[in-house]
Protein backbone atom coordinates (compact mmCIF):
# COMPACT_ATOMS: atom_id res chain seq x y z
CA UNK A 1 -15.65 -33.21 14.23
CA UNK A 2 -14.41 -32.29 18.28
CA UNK A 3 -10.50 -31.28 17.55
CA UNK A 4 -8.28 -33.77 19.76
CA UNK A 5 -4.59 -33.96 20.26
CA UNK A 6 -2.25 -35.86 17.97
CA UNK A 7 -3.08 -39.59 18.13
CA UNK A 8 -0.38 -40.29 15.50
CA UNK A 9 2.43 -38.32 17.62
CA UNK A 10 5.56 -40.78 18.10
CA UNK A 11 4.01 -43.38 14.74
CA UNK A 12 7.40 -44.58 13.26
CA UNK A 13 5.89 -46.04 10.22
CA UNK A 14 3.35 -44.38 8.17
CA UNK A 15 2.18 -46.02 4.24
CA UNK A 16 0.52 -44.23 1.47
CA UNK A 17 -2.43 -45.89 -0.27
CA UNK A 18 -1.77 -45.28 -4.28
CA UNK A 19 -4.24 -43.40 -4.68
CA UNK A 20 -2.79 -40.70 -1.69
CA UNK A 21 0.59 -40.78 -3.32
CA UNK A 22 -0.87 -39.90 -6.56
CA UNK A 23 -2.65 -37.14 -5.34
CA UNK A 24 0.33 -35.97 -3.43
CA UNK A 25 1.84 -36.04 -6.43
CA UNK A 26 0.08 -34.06 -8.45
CA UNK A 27 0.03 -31.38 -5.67
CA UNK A 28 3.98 -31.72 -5.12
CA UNK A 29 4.09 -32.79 -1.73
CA UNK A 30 6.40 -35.49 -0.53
CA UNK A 31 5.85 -38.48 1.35
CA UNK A 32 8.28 -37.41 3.61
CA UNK A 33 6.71 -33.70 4.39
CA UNK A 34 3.25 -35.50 4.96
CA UNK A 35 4.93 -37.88 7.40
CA UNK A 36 6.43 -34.99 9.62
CA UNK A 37 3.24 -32.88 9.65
CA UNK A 38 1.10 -35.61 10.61
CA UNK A 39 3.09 -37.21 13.52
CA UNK A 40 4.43 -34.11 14.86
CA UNK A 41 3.30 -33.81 18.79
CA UNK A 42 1.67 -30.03 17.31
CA UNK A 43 0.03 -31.38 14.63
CA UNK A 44 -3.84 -31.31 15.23
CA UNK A 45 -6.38 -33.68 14.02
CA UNK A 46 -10.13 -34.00 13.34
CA UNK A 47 -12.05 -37.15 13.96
CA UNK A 48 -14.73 -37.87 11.11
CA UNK A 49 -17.74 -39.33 13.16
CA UNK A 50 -18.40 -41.46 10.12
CA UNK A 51 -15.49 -43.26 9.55
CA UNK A 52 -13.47 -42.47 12.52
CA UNK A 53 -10.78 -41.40 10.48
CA UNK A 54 -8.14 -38.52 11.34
CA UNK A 55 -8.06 -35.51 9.31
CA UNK A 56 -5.17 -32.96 9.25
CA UNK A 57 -4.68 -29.84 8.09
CA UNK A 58 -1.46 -29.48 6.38
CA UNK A 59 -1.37 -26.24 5.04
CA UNK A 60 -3.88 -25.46 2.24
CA UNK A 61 -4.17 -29.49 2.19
CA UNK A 62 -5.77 -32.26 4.16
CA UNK A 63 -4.93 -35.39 4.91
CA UNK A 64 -7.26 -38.08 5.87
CA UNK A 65 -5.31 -41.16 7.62
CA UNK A 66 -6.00 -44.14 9.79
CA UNK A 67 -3.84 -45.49 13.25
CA UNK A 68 -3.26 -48.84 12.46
CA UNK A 69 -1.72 -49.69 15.49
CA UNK A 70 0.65 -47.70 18.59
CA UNK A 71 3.58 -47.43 16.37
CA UNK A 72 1.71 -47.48 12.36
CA UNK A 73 -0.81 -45.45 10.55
CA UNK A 74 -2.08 -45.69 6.65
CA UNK A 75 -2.42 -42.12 5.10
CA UNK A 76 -5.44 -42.98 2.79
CA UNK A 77 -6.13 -39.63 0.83
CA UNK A 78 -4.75 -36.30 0.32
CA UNK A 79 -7.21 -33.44 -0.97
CA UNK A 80 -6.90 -29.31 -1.20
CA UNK A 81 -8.81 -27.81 1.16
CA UNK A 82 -11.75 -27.21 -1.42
CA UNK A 83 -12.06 -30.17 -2.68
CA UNK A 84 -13.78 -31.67 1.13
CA UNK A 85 -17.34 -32.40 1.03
């Protein structure tokens, strides 16, 4: 998984599938505080050469999301660090 510069950088609307905001939850993160560190211009993401997917590392977490389009993105799961396969 190459690391590339933000591709979510400057995405005004992010969702949260159910499942990711139950999970987010449960670890007591926002949806707000995932939306900042994933479209911040620092933030730095990992493409999964399966799915094509982002990941980000946001703190001890990750968070695996999809760009939709230029200006939306759908944050699909939220997992601590161990839990990755």
């Amino acid at each position: 998984m190459p690391t590339e510069t933000n591709p979510l950088a400057g995405v005004r609307d992010v969702d949260f599938t159910r499942h990711a905001l139950f999970r987010m939850k449960d670890q007591g993160m926002s949806e707000y505080e995932v939306f900042r560190s994933i479209t911040s211009p620092s933030a730095e993401a990992k493409r999964d050469r399966e799915s094509g997917h982002l990941v980000f590392r946001v703190g001890p977490f990750r968070v695996v999301a999809r760009k939709d389009s230029s200006h939306h993105a759908t944050v699909i799961t939220f997992m601590a660090r161990e839990e990755m396969p």
